[in-house]
Protein backbone atom coordinates (compact mmCIF):
# COMPACT_ATOMS: atom_id res chain seq x y z
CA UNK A 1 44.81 35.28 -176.95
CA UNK A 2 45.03 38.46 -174.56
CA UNK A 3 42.89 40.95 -173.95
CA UNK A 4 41.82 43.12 -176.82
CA UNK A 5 43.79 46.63 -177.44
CA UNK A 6 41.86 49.24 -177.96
CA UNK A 7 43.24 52.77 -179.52
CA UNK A 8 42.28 56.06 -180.93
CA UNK A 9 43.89 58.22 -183.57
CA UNK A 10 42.78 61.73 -183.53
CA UNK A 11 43.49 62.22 -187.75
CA UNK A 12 44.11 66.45 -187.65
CA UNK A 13 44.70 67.13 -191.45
CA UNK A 14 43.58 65.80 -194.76
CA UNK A 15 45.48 65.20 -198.14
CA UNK A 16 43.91 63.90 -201.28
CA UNK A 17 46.35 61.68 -203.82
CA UNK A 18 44.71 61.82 -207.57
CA UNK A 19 48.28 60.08 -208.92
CA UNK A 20 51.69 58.79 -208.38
CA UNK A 21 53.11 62.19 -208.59
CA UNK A 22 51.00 63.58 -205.67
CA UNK A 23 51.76 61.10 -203.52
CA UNK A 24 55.23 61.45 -203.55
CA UNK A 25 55.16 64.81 -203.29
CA UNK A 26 52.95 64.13 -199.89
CA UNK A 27 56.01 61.59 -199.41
CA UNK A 28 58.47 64.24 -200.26
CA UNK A 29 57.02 66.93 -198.33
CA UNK A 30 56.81 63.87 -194.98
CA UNK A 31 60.73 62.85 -195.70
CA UNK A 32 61.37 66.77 -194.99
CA UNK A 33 60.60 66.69 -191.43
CA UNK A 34 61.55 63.54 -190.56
CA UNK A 35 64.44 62.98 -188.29
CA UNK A 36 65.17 59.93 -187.30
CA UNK A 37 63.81 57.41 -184.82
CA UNK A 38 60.25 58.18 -186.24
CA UNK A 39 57.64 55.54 -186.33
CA UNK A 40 55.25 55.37 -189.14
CA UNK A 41 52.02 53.81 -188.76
CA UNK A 42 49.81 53.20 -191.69
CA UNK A 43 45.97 51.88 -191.73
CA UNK A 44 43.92 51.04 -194.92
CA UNK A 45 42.59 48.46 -197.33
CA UNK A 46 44.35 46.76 -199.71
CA UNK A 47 44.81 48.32 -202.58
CA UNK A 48 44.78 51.80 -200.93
CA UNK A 49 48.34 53.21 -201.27
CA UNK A 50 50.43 52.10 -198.24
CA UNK A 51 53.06 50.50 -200.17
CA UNK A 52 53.32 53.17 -202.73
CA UNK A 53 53.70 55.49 -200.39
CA UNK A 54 56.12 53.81 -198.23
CA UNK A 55 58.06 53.57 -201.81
CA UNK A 56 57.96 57.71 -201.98
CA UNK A 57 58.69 58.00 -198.82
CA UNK A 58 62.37 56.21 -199.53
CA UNK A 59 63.19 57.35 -202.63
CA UNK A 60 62.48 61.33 -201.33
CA UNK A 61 64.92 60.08 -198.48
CA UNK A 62 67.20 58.91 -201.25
CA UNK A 63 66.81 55.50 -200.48
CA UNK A 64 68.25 53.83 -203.82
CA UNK A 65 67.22 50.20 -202.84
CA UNK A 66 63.22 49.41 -204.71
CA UNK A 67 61.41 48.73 -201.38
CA UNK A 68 58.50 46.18 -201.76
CA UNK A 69 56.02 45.24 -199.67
CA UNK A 70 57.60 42.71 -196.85
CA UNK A 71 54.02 40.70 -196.62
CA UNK A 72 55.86 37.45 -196.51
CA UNK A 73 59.29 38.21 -195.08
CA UNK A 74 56.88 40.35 -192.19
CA UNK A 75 60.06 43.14 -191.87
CA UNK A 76 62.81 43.97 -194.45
CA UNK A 77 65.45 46.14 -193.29
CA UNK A 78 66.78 48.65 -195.97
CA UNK A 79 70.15 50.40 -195.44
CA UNK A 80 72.41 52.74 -196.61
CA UNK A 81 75.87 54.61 -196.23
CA UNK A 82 77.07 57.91 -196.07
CA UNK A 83 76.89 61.38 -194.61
CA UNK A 84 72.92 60.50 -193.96
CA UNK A 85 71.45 60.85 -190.40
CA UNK A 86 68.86 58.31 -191.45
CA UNK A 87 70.68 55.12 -192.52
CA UNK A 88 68.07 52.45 -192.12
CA UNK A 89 64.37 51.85 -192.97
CA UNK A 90 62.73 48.98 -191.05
CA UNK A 91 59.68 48.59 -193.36
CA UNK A 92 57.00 45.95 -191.77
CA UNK A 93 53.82 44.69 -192.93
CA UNK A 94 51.65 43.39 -190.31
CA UNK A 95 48.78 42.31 -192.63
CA UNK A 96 49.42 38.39 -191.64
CA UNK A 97 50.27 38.91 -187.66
CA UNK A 98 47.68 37.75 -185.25
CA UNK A 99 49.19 40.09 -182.44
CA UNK A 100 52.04 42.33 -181.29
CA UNK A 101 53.52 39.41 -180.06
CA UNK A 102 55.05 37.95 -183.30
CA UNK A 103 56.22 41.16 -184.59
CA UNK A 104 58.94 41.41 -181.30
CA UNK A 105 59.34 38.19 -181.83
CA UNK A 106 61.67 39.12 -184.99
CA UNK A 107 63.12 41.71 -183.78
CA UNK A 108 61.63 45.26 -184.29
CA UNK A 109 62.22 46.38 -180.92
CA UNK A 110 65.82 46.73 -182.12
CA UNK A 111 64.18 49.46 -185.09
CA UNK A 112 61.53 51.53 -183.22
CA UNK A 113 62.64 54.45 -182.29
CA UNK A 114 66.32 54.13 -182.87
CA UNK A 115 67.61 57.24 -184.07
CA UNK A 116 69.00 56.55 -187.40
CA UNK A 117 66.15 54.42 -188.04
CA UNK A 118 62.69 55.18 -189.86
CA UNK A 119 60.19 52.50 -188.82
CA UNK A 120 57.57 52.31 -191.40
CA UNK A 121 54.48 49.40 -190.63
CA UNK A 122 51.13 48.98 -192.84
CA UNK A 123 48.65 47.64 -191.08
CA UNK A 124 49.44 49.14 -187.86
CA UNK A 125 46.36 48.82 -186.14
CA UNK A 126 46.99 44.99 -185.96
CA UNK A 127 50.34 45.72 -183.91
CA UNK A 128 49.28 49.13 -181.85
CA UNK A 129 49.83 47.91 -178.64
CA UNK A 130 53.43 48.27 -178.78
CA UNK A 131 53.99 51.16 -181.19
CA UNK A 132 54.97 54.98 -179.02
CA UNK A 133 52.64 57.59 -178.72
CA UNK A 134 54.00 60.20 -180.77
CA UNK A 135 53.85 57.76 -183.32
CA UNK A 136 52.74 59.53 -186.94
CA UNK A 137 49.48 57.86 -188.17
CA UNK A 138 48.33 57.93 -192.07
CA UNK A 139 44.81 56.33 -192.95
CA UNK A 140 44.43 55.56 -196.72
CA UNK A 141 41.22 55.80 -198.10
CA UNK A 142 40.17 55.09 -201.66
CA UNK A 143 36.79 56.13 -203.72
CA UNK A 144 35.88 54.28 -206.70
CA UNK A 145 36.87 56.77 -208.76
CA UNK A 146 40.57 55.55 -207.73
CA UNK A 147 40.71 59.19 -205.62
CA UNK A 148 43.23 58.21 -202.38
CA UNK A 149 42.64 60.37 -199.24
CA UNK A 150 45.36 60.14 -196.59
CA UNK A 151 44.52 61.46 -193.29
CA UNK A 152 47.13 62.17 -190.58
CA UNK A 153 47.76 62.39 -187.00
CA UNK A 154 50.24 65.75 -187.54
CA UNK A 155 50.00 68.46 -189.94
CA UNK A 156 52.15 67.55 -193.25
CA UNK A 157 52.13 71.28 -194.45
């Protein structure tokens, strides 16, 4: 095993998720500025909303595929046709990688950053090393309570 990677987020802006609806508005109101070639990095527990969000997150992009988590399959590439800038979703879950090493090892360098491409990863922390610098962080936090707080590198409002 290498070295260990070391990184820091600097989280600028807080959003709190009480239900479904909330987060895909936060979804919704992230699909609005995105572009294309983004890179979407997502940190949190289990449980904490990654997923559901990532789900928002297509269907605001009018995605019409159900996205599920890729936890065994590592990356599942979504796409779609038409008059859409963004026609693919590269949606990885890192939870079982050891290292950076196994993700390029199936191909995402071929997804990050590509212009018609939205590269979406939960548990990006274990795969940092190799992800740009502009890319857009969310944290998900949850309470007992079930309250989800999602803190970001960028400003979504």
């Amino acid at each position: 095993m290498g070295p260990a990677h070391f990184f820091v987020v600097i989280f600028m802006d807080v959003y709190e998720s009480r239900t479904i609806k909330d987060t895909f508005f936060l979804a919704g109101t992230l699909a609005k500025i995105l572009k294309g070639g983004e890179v979407i990095a997502m940190s949190g527990s289990l449980g904490s909303g990654k997923t559901t969000f990532t789900q928002a997150l297509a269907a605001n992009l009018n995605f019409k595929q159900n996205l599920n988590s890729p936890t065994f399959t590592i990356m599942k590439i979504y796409s779609r046709s038409g008059p859409y800038k963004i026609k693919k979703i590269c949606h990885v879950d890192a939870y079982r990688l050891n290292n950076s090493a196994e993700i390029m090892g199936i191909g995402i360098i071929d997804y990050l950053g590509k212009e018609n491409t939205i590269t979406i990863i939960e548990w990006a922390e274990k795969v940092s090393d190799i992800l740009p610098a502009d890319a857009l962080w969310i944290n998900f936090e949850i309470n007992s309570a079930g309250l989800r707080t999602l803190k970001t590198n960028w400003p979504l409002t």
